[in-house]
C-alpha atoms as a PDB file:
ATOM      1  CA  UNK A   1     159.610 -37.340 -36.839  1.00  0.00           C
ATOM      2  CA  UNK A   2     162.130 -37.181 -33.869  1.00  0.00           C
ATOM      3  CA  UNK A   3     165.085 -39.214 -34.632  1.00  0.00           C
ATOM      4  CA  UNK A   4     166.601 -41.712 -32.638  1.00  0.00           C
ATOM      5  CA  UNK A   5     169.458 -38.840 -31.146  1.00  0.00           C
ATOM      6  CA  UNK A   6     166.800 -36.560 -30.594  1.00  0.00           C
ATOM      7  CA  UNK A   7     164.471 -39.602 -28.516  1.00  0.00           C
ATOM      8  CA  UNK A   8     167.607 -40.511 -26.465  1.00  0.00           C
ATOM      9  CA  UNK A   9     167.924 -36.653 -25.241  1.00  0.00           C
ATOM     10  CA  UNK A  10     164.126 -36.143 -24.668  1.00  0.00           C
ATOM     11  CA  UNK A  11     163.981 -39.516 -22.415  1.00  0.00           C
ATOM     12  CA  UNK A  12     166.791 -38.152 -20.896  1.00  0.00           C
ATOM     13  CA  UNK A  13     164.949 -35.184 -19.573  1.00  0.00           C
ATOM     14  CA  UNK A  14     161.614 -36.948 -18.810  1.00  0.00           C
ATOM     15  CA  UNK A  15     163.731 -39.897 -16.912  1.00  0.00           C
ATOM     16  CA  UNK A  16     165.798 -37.678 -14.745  1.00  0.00           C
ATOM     17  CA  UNK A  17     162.612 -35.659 -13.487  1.00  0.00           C
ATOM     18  CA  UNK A  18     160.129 -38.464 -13.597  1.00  0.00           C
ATOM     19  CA  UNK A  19     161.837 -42.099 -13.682  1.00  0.00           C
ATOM     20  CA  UNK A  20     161.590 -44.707 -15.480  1.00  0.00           C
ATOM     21  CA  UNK A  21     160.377 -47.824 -13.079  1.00  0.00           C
ATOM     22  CA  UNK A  22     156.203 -46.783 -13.243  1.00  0.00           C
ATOM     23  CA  UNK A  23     156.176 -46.269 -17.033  1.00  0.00           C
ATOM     24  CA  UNK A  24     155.335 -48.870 -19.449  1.00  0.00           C
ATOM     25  CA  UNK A  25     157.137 -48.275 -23.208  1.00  0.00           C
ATOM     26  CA  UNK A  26     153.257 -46.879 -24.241  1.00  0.00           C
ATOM     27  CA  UNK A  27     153.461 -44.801 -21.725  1.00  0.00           C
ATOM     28  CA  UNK A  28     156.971 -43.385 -22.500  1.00  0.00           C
ATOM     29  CA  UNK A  29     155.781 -42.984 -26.173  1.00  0.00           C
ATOM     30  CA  UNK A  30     153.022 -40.878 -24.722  1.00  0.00           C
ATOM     31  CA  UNK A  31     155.181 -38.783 -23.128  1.00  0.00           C
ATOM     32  CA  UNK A  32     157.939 -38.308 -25.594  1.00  0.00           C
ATOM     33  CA  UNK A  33     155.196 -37.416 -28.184  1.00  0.00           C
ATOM     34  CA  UNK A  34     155.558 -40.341 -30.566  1.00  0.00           C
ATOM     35  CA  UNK A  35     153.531 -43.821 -31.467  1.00  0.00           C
ATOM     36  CA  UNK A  36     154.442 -46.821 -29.552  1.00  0.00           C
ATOM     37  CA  UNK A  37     155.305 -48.226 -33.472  1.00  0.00           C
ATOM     38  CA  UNK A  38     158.162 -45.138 -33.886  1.00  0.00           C
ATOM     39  CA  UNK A  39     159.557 -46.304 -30.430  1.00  0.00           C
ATOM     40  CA  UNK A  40     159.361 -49.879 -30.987  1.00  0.00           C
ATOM     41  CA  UNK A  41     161.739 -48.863 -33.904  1.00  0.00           C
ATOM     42  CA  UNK A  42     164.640 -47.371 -32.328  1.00  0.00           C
ATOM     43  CA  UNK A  43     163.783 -49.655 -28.701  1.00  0.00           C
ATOM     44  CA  UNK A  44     162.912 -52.969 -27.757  1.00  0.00           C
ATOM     45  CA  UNK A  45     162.244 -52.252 -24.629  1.00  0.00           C
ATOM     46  CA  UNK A  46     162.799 -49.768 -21.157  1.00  0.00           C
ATOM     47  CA  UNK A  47     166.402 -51.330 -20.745  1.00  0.00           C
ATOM     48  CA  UNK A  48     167.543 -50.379 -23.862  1.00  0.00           C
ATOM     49  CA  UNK A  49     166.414 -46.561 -23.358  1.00  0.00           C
ATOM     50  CA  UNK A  50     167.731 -46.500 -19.541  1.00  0.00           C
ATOM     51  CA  UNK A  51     171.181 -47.502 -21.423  1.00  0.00           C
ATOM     52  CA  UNK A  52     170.892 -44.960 -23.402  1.00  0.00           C
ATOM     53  CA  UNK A  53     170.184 -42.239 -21.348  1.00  0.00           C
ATOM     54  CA  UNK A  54     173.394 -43.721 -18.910  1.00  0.00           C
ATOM     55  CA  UNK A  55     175.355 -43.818 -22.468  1.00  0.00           C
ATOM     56  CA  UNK A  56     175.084 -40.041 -23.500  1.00  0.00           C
ATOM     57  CA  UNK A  57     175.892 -39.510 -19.770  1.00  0.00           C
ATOM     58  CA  UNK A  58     179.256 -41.546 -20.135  1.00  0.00           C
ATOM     59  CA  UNK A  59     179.830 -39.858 -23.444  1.00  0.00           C
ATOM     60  CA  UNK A  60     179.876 -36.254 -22.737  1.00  0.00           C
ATOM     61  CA  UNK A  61     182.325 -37.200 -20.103  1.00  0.00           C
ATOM     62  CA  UNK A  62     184.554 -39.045 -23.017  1.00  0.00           C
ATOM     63  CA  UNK A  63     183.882 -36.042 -25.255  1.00  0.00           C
ATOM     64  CA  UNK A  64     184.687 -33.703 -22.401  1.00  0.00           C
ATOM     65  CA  UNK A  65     187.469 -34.539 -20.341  1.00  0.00           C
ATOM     66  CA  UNK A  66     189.519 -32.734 -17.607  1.00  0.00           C
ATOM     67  CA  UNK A  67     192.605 -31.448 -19.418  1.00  0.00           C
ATOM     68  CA  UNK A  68     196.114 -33.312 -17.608  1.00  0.00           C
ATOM     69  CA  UNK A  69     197.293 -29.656 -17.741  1.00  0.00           C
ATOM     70  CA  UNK A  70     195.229 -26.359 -16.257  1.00  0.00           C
ATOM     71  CA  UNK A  71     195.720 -23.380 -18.443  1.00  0.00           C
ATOM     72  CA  UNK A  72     194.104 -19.587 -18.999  1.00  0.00           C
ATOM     73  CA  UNK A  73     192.711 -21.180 -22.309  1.00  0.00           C
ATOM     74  CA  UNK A  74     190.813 -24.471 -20.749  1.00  0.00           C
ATOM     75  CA  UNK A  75     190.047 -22.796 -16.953  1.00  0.00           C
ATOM     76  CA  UNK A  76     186.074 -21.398 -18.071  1.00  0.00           C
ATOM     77  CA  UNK A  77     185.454 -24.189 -20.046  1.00  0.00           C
ATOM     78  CA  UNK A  78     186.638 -26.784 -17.858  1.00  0.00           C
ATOM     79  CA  UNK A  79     184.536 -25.066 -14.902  1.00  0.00           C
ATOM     80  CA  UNK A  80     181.231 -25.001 -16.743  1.00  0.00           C
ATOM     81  CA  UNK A  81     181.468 -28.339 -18.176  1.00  0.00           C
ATOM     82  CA  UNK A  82     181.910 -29.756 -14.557  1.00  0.00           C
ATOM     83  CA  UNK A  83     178.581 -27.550 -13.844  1.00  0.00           C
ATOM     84  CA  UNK A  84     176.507 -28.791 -16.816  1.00  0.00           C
ATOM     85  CA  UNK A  85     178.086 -32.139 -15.349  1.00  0.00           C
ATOM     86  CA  UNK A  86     176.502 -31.542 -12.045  1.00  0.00           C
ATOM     87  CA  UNK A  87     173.070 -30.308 -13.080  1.00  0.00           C
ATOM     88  CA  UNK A  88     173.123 -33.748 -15.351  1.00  0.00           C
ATOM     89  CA  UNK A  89     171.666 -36.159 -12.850  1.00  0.00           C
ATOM     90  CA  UNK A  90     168.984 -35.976 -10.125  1.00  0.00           C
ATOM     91  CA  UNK A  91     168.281 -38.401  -6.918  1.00  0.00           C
ATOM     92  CA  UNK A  92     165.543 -40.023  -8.398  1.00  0.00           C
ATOM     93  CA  UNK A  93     167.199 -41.235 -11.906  1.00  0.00           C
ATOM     94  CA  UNK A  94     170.116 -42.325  -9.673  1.00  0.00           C
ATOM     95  CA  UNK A  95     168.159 -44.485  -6.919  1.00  0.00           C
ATOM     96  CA  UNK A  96     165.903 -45.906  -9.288  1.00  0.00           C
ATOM     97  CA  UNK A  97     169.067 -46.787 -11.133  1.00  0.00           C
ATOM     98  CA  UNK A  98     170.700 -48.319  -8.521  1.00  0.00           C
ATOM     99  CA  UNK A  99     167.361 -50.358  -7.654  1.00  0.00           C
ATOM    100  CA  UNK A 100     167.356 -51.741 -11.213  1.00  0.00           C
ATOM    101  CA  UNK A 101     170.035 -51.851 -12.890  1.00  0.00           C
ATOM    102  CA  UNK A 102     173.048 -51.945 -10.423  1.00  0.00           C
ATOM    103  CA  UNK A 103     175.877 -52.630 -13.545  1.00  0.00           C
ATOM    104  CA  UNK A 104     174.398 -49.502 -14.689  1.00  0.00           C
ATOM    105  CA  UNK A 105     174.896 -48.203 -11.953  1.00  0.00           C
ATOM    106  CA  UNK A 106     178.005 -48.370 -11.295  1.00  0.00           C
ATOM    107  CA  UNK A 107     179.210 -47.584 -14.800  1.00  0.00           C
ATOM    108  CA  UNK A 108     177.585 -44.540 -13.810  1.00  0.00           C
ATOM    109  CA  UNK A 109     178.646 -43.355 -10.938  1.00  0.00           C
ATOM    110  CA  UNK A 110     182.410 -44.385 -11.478  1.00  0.00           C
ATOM    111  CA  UNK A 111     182.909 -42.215 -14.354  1.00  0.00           C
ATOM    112  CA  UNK A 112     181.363 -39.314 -12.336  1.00  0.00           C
ATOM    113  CA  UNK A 113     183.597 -40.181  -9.663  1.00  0.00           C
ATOM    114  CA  UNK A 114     186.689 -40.935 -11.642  1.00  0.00           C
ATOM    115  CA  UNK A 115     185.877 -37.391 -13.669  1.00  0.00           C
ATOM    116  CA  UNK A 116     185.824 -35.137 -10.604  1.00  0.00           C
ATOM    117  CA  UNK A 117     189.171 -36.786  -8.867  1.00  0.00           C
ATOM    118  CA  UNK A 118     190.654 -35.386 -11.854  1.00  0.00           C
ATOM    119  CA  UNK A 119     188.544 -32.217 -11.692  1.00  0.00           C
ATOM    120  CA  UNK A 120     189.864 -32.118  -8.060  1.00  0.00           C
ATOM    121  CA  UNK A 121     193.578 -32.082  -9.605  1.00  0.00           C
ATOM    122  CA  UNK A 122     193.032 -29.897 -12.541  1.00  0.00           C
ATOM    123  CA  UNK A 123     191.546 -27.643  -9.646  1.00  0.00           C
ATOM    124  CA  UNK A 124     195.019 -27.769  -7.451  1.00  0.00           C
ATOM    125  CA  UNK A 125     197.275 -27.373 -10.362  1.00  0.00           C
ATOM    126  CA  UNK A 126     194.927 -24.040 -11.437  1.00  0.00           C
ATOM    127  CA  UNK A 127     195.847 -22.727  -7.691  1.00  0.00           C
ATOM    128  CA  UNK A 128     199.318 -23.361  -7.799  1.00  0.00           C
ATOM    129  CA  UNK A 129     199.034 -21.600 -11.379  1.00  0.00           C
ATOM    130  CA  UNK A 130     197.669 -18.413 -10.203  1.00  0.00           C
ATOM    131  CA  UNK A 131     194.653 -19.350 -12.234  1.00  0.00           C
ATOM    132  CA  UNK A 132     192.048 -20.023  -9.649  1.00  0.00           C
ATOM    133  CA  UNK A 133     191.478 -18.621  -5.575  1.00  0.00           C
ATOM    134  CA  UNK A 134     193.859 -20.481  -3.296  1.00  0.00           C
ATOM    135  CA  UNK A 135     192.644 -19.495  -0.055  1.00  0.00           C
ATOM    136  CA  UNK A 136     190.256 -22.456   0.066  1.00  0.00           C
ATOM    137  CA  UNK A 137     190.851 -26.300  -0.750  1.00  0.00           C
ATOM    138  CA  UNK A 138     190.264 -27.366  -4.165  1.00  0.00           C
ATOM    139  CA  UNK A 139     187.947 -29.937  -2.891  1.00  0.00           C
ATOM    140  CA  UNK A 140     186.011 -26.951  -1.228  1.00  0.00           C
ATOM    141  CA  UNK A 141     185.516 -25.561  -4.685  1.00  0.00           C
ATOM    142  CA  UNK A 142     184.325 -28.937  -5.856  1.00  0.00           C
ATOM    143  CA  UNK A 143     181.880 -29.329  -2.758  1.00  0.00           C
ATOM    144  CA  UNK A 144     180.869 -25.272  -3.146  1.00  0.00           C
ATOM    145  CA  UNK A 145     180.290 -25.745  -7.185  1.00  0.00           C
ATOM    146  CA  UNK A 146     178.172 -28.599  -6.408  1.00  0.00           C
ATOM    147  CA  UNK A 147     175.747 -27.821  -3.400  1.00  0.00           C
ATOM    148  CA  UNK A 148     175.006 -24.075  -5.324  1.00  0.00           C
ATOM    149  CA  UNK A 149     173.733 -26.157  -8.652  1.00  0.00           C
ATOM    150  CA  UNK A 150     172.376 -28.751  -6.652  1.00  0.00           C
ATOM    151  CA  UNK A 151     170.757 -26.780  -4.577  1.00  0.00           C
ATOM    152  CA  UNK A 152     169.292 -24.884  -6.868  1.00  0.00           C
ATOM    153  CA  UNK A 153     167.685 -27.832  -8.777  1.00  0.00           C
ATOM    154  CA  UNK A 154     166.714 -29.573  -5.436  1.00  0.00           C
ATOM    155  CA  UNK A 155     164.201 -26.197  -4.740  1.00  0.00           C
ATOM    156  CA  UNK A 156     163.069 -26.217  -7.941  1.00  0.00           C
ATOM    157  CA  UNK A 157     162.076 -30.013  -8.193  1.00  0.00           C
ATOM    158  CA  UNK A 158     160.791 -29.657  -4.528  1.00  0.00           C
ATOM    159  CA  UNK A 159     158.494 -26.155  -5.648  1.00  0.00           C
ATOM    160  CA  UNK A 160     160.349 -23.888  -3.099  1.00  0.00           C
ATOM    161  CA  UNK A 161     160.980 -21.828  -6.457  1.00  0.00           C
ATOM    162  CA  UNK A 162     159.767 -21.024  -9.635  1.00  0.00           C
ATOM    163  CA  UNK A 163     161.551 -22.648 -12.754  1.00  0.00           C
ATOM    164  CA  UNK A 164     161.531 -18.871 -13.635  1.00  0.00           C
ATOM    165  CA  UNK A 165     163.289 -17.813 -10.323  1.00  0.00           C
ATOM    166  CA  UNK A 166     165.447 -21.149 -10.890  1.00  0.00           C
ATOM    167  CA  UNK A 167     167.034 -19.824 -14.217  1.00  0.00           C
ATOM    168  CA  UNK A 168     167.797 -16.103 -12.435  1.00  0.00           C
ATOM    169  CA  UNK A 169     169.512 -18.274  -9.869  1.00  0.00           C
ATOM    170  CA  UNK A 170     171.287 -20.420 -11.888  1.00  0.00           C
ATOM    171  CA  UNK A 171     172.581 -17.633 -14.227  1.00  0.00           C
ATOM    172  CA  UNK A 172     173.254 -15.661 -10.724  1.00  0.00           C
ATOM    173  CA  UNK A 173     175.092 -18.672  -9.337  1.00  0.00           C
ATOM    174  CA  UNK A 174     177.183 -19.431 -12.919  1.00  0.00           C
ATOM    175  CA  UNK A 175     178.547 -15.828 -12.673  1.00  0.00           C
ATOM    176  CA  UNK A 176     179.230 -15.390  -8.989  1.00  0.00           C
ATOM    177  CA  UNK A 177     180.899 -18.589  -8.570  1.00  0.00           C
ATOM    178  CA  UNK A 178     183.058 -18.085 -11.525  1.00  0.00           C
ATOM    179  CA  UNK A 179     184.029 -14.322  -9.844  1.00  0.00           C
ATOM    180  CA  UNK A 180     184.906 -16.031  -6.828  1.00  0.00           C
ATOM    181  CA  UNK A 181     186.725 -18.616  -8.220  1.00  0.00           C
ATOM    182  CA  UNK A 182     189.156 -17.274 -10.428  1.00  0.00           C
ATOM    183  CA  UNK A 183     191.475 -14.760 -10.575  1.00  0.00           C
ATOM    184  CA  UNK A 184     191.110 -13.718 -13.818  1.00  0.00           C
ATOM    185  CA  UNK A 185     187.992 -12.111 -14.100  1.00  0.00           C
ATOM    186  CA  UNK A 186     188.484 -10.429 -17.587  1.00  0.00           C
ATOM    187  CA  UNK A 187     187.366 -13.426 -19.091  1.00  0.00           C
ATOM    188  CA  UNK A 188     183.810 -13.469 -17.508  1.00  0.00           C
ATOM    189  CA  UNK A 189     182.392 -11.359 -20.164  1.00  0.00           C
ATOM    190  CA  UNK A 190     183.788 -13.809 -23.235  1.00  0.00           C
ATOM    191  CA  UNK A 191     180.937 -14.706 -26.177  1.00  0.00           C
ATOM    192  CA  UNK A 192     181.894 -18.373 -25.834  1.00  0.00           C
ATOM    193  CA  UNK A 193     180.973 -17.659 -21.948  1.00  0.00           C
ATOM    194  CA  UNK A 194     177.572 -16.646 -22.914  1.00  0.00           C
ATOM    195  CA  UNK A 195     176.831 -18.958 -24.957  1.00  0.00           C
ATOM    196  CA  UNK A 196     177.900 -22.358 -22.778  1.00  0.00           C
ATOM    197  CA  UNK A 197     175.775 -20.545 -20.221  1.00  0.00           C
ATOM    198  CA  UNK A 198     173.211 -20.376 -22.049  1.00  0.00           C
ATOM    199  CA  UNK A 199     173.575 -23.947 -23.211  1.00  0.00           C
ATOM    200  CA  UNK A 200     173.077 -24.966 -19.540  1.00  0.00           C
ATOM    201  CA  UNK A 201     169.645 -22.632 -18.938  1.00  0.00           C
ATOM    202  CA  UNK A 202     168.648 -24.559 -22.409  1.00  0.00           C
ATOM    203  CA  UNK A 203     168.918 -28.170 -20.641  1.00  0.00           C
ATOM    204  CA  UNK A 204     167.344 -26.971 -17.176  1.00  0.00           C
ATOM    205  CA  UNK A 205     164.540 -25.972 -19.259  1.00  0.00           C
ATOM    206  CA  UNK A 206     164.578 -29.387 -21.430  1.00  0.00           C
ATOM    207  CA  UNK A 207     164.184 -30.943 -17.918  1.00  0.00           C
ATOM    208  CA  UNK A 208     163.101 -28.995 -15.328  1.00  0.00           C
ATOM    209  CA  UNK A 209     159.994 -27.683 -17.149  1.00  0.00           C
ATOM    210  CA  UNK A 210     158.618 -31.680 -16.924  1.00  0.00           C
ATOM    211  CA  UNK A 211     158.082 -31.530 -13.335  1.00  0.00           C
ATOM    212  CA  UNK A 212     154.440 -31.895 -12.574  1.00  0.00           C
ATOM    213  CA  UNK A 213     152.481 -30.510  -9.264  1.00  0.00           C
END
């Protein structure tokens, strides 16, 4: 029996890729492979798993914020969390979101935004540091980081590729980015690298693999 934890991540992965507005809580038991008495349990009803979903969102950015200070020992970490950041949300979740719950909403999207203004400045003080490429604006990075995982996604969701041909991308995009980004790249071949990385192919399978043609 899936605990309560393990019910908030799998709704997050069917509500970013399907929604949540044309499901009834049956439904949404049917899909997260339990009885509508088990959800009933940990639920009482959509609103309650929409804030939960919206909660582990606002959590990992608690858990996982950007360091005041850029150094050699936060710079990979820091980068991939901002990725697994990026990947964590779709256009669908978001407007239906919006549509519904609009304090949601905002709690949402102001902790996104408030987490990559500081991303932004973590970003300039790793230029001035020697730690990342200074020949573009840090808020090029940002924008660059972004359209490559979103992008990615987008054609995925869309069917313009595979999930199969969307994990060689993303694991193609993870490691050129990070070349082209730092300065360093001795660190690019790290066993804590690896693994992260392969903690973000885990949850774009967890989702991605949901969407239905």
């Amino acid at each position: 029996m899936k605990s309560k934890d393990q019910l908030i991540i799998k709704f997050n992965h069917i509500i970013l890729i399907q929604g949540f507005t044309d499901f009834s809580m049956v439904e949404l038991a049917k899909k997260a492979g339990i009885s509508r008495a088990k959800l009933y349990l940990d639920f009482k009803n959509k609103t309650e798993i929409v804030t939960a979903v919206v909660q582990r969102h606002l959590l990992f950015i608690e858990k996982n914020p950007v360091p005041n200070l850029a150094t050699s020992d936060n710079l990979l970490v820091t980068i991939l969390n901002s990725l697994l950041l990026m990947g964590a949300t779709t256009e669908r979740f978001e407007q239906e979101l919006k549509l519904k719950y609009p304090q949601l909403y905002r709690q949402y999207t102001q902790a996104d935004q408030q987490y990559f203004a500081d991303l932004s400045v973590y970003y300039q003080q790793a230029q001035s540091k020697k730690l990342l490429n200074s020949t573009v604006s840090a808020e090029y990075l940002l924008f660059q980081n972004r359209l490559n995982v979103r992008g990615i996604l987008a054609a995925v969701q869309t069917g313009q590729i595979t999930l199969e041909q969307g994990e060689s991308y993303l694991r193609a995009g993870i490691s050129l980015q990070l070349q082209i980004m730092t300065v360093d790249s001795t660190q690019l071949v790290s066993g804590d690298l690896k693994e992260f990385e392969q903690r973000i192919i885990n949850e774009y399978y967890d989702t991605y693999s949901l969407i239905t043609r």
